[in-house]
N, C-alpha and C. Protein backbone atom coordinates (compact mmCIF):
# COMPACT_ATOMS: atom_id res chain seq x y z
N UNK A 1 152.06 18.46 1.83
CA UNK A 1 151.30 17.59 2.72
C UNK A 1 152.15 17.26 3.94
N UNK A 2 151.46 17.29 5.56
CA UNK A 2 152.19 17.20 6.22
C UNK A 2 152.28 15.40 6.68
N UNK A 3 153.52 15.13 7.02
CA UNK A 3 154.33 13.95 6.52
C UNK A 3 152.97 13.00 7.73
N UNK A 4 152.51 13.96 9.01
CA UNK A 4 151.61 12.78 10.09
C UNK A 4 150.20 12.53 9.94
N UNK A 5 150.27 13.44 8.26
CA UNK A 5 148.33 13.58 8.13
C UNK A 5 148.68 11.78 7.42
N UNK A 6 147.16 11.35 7.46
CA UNK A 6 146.96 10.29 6.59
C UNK A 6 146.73 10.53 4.73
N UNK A 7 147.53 10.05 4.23
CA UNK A 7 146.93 10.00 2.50
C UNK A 7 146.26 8.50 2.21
N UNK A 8 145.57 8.25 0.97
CA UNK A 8 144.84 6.79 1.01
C UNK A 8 145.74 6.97 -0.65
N UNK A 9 145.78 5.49 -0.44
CA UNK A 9 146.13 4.73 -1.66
C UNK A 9 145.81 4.45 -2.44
N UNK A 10 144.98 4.23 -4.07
CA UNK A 10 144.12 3.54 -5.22
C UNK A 10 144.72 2.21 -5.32
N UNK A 11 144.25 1.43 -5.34
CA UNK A 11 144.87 0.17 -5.15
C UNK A 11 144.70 -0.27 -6.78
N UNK A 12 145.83 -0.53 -7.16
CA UNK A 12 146.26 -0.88 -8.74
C UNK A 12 145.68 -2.44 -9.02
N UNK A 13 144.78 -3.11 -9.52
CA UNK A 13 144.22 -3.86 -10.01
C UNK A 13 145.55 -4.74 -10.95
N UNK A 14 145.42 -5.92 -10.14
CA UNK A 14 146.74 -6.90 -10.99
C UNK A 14 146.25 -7.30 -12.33
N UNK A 15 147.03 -7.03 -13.15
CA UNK A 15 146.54 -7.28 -14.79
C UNK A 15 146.50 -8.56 -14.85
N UNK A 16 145.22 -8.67 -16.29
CA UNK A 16 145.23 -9.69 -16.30
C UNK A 16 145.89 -10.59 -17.04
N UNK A 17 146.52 -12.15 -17.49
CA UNK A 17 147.39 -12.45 -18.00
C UNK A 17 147.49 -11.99 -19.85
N UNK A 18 146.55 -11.95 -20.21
CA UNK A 18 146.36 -11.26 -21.31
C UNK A 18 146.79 -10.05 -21.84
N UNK A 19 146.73 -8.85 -20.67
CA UNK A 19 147.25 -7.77 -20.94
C UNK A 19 148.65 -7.15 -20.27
N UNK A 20 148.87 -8.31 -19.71
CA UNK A 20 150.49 -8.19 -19.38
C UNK A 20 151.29 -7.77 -20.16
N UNK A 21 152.24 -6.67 -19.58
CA UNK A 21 153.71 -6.33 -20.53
C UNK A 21 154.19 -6.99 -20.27
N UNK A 22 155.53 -7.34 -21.58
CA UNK A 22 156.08 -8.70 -21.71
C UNK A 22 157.00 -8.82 -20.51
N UNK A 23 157.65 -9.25 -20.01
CA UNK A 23 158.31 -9.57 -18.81
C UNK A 23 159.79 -9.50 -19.36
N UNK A 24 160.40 -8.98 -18.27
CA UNK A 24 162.04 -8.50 -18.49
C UNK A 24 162.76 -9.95 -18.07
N UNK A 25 163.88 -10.43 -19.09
CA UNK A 25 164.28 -11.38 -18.89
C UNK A 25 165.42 -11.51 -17.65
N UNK A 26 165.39 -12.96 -17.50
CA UNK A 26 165.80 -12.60 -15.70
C UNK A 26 167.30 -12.82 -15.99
N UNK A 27 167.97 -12.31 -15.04
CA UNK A 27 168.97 -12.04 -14.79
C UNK A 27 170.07 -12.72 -14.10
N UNK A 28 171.33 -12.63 -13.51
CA UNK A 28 171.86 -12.74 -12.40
C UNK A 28 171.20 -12.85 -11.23
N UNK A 29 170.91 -11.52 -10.81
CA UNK A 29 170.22 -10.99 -9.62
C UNK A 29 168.41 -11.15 -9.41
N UNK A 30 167.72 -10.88 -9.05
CA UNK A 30 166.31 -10.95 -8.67
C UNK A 30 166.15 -9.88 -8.75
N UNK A 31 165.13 -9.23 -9.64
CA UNK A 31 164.94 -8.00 -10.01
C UNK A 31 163.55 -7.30 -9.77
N UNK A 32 163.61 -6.41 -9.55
CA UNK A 32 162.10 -5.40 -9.44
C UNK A 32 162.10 -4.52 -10.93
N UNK A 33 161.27 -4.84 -11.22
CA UNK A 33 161.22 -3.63 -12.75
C UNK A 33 159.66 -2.84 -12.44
N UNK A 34 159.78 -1.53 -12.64
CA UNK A 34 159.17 -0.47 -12.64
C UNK A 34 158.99 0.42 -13.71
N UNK A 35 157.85 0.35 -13.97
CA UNK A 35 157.35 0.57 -15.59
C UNK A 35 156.59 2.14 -15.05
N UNK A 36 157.56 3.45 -14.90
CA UNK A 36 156.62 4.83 -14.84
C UNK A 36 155.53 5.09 -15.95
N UNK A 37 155.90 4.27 -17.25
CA UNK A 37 154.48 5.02 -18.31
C UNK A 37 154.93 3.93 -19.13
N UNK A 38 154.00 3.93 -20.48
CA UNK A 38 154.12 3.08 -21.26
C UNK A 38 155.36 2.93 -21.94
N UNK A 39 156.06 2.04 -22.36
CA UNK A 39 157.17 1.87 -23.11
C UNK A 39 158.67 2.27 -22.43
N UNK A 40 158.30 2.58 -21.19
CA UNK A 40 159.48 3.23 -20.29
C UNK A 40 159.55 2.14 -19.06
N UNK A 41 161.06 1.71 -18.69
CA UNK A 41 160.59 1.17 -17.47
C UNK A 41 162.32 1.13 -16.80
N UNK A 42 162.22 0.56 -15.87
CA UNK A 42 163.61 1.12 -15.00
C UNK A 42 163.83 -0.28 -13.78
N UNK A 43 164.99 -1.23 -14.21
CA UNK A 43 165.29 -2.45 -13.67
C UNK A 43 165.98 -2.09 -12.44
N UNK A 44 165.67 -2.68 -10.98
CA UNK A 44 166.67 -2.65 -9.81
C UNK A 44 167.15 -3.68 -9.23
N UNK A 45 167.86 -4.57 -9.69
CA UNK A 45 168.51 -5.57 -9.61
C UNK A 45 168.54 -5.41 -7.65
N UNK A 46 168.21 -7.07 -7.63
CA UNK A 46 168.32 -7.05 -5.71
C UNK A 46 169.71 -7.76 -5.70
N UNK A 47 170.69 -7.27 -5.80
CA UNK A 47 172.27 -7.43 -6.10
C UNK A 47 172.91 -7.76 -4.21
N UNK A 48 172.04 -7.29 -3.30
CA UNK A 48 172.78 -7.32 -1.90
C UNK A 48 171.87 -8.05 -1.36
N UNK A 49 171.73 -8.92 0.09
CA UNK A 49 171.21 -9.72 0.52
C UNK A 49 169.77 -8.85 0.74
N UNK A 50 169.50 -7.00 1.39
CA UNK A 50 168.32 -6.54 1.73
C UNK A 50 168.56 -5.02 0.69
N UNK A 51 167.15 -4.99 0.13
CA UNK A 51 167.39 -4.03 -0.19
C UNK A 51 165.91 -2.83 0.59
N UNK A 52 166.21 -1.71 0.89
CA UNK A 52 164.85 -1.47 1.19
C UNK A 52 164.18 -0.06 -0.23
N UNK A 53 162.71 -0.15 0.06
CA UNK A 53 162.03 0.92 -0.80
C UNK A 53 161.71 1.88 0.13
N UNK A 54 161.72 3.37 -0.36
CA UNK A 54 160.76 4.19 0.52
C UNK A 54 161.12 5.32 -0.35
N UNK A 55 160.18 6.49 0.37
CA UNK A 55 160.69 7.65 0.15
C UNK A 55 162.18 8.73 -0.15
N UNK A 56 162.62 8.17 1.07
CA UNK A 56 163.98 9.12 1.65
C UNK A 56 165.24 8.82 0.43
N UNK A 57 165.57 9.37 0.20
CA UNK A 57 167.34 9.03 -0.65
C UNK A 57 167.96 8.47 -0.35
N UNK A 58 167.89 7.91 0.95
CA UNK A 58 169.05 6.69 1.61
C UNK A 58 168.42 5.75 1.76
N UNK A 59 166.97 5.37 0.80
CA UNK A 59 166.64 3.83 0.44
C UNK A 59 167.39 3.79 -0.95
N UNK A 60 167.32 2.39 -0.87
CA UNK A 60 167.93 1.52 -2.34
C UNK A 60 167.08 2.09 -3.68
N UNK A 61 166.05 1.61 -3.59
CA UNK A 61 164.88 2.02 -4.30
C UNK A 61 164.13 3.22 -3.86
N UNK A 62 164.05 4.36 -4.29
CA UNK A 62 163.34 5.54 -4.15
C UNK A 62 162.24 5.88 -5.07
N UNK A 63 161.18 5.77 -4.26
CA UNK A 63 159.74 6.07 -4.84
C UNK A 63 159.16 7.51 -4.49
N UNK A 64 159.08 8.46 -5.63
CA UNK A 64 158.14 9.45 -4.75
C UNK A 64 156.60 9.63 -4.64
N UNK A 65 156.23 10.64 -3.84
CA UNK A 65 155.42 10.26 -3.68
C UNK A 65 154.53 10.43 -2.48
N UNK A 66 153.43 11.09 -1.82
CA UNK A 66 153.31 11.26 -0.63
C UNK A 66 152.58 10.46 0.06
N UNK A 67 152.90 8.94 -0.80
CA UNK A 67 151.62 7.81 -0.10
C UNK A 67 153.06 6.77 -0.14
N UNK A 68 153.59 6.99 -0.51
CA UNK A 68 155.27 6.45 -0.17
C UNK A 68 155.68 6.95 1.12
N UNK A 69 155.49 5.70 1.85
CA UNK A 69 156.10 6.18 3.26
C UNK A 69 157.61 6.40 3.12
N UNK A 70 158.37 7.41 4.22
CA UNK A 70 160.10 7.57 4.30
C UNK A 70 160.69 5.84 3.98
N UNK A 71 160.59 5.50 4.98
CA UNK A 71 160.96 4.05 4.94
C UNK A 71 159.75 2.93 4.68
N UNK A 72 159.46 2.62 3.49
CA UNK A 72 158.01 1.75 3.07
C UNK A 72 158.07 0.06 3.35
N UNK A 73 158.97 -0.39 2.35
CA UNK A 73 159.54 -1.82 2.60
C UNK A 73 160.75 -1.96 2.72
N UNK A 74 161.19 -3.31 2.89
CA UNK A 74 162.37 -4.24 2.43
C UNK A 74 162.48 -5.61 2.24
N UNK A 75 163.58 -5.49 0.92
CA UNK A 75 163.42 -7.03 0.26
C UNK A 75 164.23 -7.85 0.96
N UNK A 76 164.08 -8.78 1.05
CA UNK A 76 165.19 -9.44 1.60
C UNK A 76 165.60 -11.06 0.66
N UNK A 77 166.25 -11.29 0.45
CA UNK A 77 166.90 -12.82 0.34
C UNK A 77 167.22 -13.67 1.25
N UNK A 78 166.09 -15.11 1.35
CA UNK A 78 166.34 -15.64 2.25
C UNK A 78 167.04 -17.01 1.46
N UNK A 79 167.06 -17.91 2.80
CA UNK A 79 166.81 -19.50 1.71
C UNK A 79 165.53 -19.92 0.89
N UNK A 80 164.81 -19.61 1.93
CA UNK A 80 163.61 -20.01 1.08
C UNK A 80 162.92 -19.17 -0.52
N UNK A 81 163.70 -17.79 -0.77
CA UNK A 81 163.27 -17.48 -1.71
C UNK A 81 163.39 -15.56 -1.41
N UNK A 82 162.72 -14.83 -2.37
CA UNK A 82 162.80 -13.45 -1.76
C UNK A 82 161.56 -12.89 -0.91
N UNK A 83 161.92 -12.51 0.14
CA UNK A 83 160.75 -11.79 0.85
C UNK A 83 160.50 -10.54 0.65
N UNK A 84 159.11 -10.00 0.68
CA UNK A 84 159.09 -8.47 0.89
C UNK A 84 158.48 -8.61 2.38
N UNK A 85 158.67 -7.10 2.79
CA UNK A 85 158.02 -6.86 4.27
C UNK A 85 157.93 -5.60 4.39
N UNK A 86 156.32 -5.17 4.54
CA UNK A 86 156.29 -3.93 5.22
C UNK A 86 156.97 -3.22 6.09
N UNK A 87 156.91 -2.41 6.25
CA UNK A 87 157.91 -1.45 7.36
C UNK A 87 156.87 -0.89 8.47
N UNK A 88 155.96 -0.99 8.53
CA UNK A 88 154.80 -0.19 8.79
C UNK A 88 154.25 1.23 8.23
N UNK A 89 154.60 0.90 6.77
CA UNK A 89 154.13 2.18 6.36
C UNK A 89 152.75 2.65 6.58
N UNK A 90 152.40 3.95 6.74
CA UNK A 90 150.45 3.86 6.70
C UNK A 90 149.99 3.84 5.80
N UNK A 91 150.44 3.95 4.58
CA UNK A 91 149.45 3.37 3.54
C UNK A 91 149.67 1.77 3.03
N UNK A 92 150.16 0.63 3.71
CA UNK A 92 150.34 -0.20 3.24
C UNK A 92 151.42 -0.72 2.04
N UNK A 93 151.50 -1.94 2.09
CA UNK A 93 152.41 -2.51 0.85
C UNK A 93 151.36 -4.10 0.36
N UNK A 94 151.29 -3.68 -0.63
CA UNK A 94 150.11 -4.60 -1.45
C UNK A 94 151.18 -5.62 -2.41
N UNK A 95 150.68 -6.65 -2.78
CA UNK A 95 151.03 -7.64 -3.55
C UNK A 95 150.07 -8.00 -4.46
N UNK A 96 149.63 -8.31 -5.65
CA UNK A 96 148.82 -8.76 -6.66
C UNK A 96 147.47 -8.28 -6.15
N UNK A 97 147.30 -7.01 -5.26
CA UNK A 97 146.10 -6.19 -5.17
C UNK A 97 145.95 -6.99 -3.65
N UNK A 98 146.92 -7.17 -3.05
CA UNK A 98 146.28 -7.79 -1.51
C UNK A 98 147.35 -7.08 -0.49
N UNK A 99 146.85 -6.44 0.71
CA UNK A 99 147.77 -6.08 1.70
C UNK A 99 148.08 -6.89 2.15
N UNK A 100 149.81 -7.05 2.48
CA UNK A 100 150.40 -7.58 3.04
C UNK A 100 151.33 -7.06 4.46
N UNK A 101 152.13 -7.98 4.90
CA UNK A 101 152.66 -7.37 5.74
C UNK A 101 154.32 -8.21 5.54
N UNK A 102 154.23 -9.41 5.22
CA UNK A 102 154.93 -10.13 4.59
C UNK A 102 154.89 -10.99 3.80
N UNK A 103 155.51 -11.37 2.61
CA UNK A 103 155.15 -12.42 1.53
C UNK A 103 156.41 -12.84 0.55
N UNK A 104 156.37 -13.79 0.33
CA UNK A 104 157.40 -14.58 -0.02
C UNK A 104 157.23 -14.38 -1.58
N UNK A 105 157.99 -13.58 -2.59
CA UNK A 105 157.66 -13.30 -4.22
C UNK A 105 157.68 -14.67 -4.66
N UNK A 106 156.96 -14.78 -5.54
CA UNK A 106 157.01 -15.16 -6.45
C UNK A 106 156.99 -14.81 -8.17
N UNK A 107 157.29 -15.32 -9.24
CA UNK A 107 157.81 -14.90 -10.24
C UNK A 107 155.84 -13.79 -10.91
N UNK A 108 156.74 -12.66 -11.45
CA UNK A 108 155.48 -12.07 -11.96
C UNK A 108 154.43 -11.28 -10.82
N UNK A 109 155.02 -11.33 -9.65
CA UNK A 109 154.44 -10.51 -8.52
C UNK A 109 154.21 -9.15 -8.59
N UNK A 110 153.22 -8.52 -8.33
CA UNK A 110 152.71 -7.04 -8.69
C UNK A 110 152.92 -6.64 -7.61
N UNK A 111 153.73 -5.48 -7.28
CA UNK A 111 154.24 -5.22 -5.68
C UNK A 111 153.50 -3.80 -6.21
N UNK A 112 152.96 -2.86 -5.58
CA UNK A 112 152.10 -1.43 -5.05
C UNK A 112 152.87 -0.89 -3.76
N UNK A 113 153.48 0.27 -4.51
CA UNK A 113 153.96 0.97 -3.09
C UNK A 113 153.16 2.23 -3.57
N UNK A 114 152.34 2.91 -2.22
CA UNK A 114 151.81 4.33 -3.00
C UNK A 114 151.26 4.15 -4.48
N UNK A 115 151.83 4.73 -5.32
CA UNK A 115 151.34 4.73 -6.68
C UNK A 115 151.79 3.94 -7.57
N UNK A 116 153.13 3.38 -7.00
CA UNK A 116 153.82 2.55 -8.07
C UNK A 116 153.53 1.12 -8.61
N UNK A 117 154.01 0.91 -9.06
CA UNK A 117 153.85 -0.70 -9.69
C UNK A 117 155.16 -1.55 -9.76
N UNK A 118 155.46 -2.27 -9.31
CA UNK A 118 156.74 -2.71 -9.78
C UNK A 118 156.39 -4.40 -9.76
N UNK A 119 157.18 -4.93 -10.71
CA UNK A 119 157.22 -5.99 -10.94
C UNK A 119 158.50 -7.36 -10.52
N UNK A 120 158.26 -8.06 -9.97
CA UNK A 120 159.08 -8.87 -9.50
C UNK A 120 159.51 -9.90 -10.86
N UNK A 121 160.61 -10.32 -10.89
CA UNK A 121 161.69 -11.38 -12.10
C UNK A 121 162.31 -11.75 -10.94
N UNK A 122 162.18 -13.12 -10.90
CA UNK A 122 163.72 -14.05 -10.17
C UNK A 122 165.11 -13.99 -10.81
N UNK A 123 165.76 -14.54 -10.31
CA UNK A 123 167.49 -14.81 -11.35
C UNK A 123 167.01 -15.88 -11.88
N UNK A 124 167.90 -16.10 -13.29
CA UNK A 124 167.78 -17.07 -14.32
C UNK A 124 168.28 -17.88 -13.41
N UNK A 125 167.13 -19.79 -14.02
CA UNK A 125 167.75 -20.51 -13.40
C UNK A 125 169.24 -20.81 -13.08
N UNK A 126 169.64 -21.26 -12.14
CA UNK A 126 171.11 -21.82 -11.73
C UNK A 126 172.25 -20.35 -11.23
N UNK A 127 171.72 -18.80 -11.50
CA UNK A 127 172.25 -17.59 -11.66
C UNK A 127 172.58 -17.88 -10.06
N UNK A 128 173.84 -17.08 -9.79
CA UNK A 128 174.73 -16.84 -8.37
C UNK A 128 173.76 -16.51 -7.19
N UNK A 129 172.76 -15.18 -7.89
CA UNK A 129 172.30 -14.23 -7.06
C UNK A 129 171.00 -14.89 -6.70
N UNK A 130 170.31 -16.15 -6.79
CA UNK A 130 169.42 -16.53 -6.17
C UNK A 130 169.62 -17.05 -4.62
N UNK A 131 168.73 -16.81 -3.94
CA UNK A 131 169.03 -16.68 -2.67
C UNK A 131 170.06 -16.71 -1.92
């Protein structure tokens, strides 16, 4: 697929509290967990003040994917808490099934890049790595 055609996105439906997988216990750091299939899932600790997602190998987080823009998002740590922010990808960056462009996580946040799913965990209370 060529990288300037448009692809469209399925927009992943935020589960409901009932059928939630159990939640990865929090950490040090503020974490994204990414669950590829059932019973499998893969923690990325936000260990540096920004981390970004995209396509390319020289993001933090690498999603593939051809609705994964090169450069998609980035997280950031502020005071007020963790931000995500679009990059201007063209297929968007969704939060609990809503496009965003920026949004401040909160705990249990359903982030949608392209196809993925990833799940937002804060640091355990009082942990270093909060903001």
């Amino acid at each position: 697929m060529d990288d300037d055609q448009p692809s469209f996105t399925r927009i992943i439906e935020p589960t409901s509290a009932g059928a939630a997988p159990q939640p990865v216990a929090a950490g040090r750091h503020p974490t994204l967990v990414w669950r590829p299939k059932l019973g499998d899932e893969q923690a990325f600790p936000l260990e540096h003040r920004t981390a970004t997602i995209g396509r390319h190998a020289d993001n933090d987080i690498v999603l593939a994917g051809p609705t994964v823009s090169a450069r998609h998002a980035t997280i950031r740590r502020e005071s007020v808490g963790v931000v995500l922010e679009d990059e201007g990808s063209l297929n968007g960056t969704f939060v609990n099934g809503q496009l965003v462009q920026q949004h401040l996580l909160e705990p249990g946040d359903q982030i949608q890049v392209g196809p993925h799913l990833l799940v937002f965990v804060p640091p355990a209370a009082g942990a270093a790595g909060a903001a």
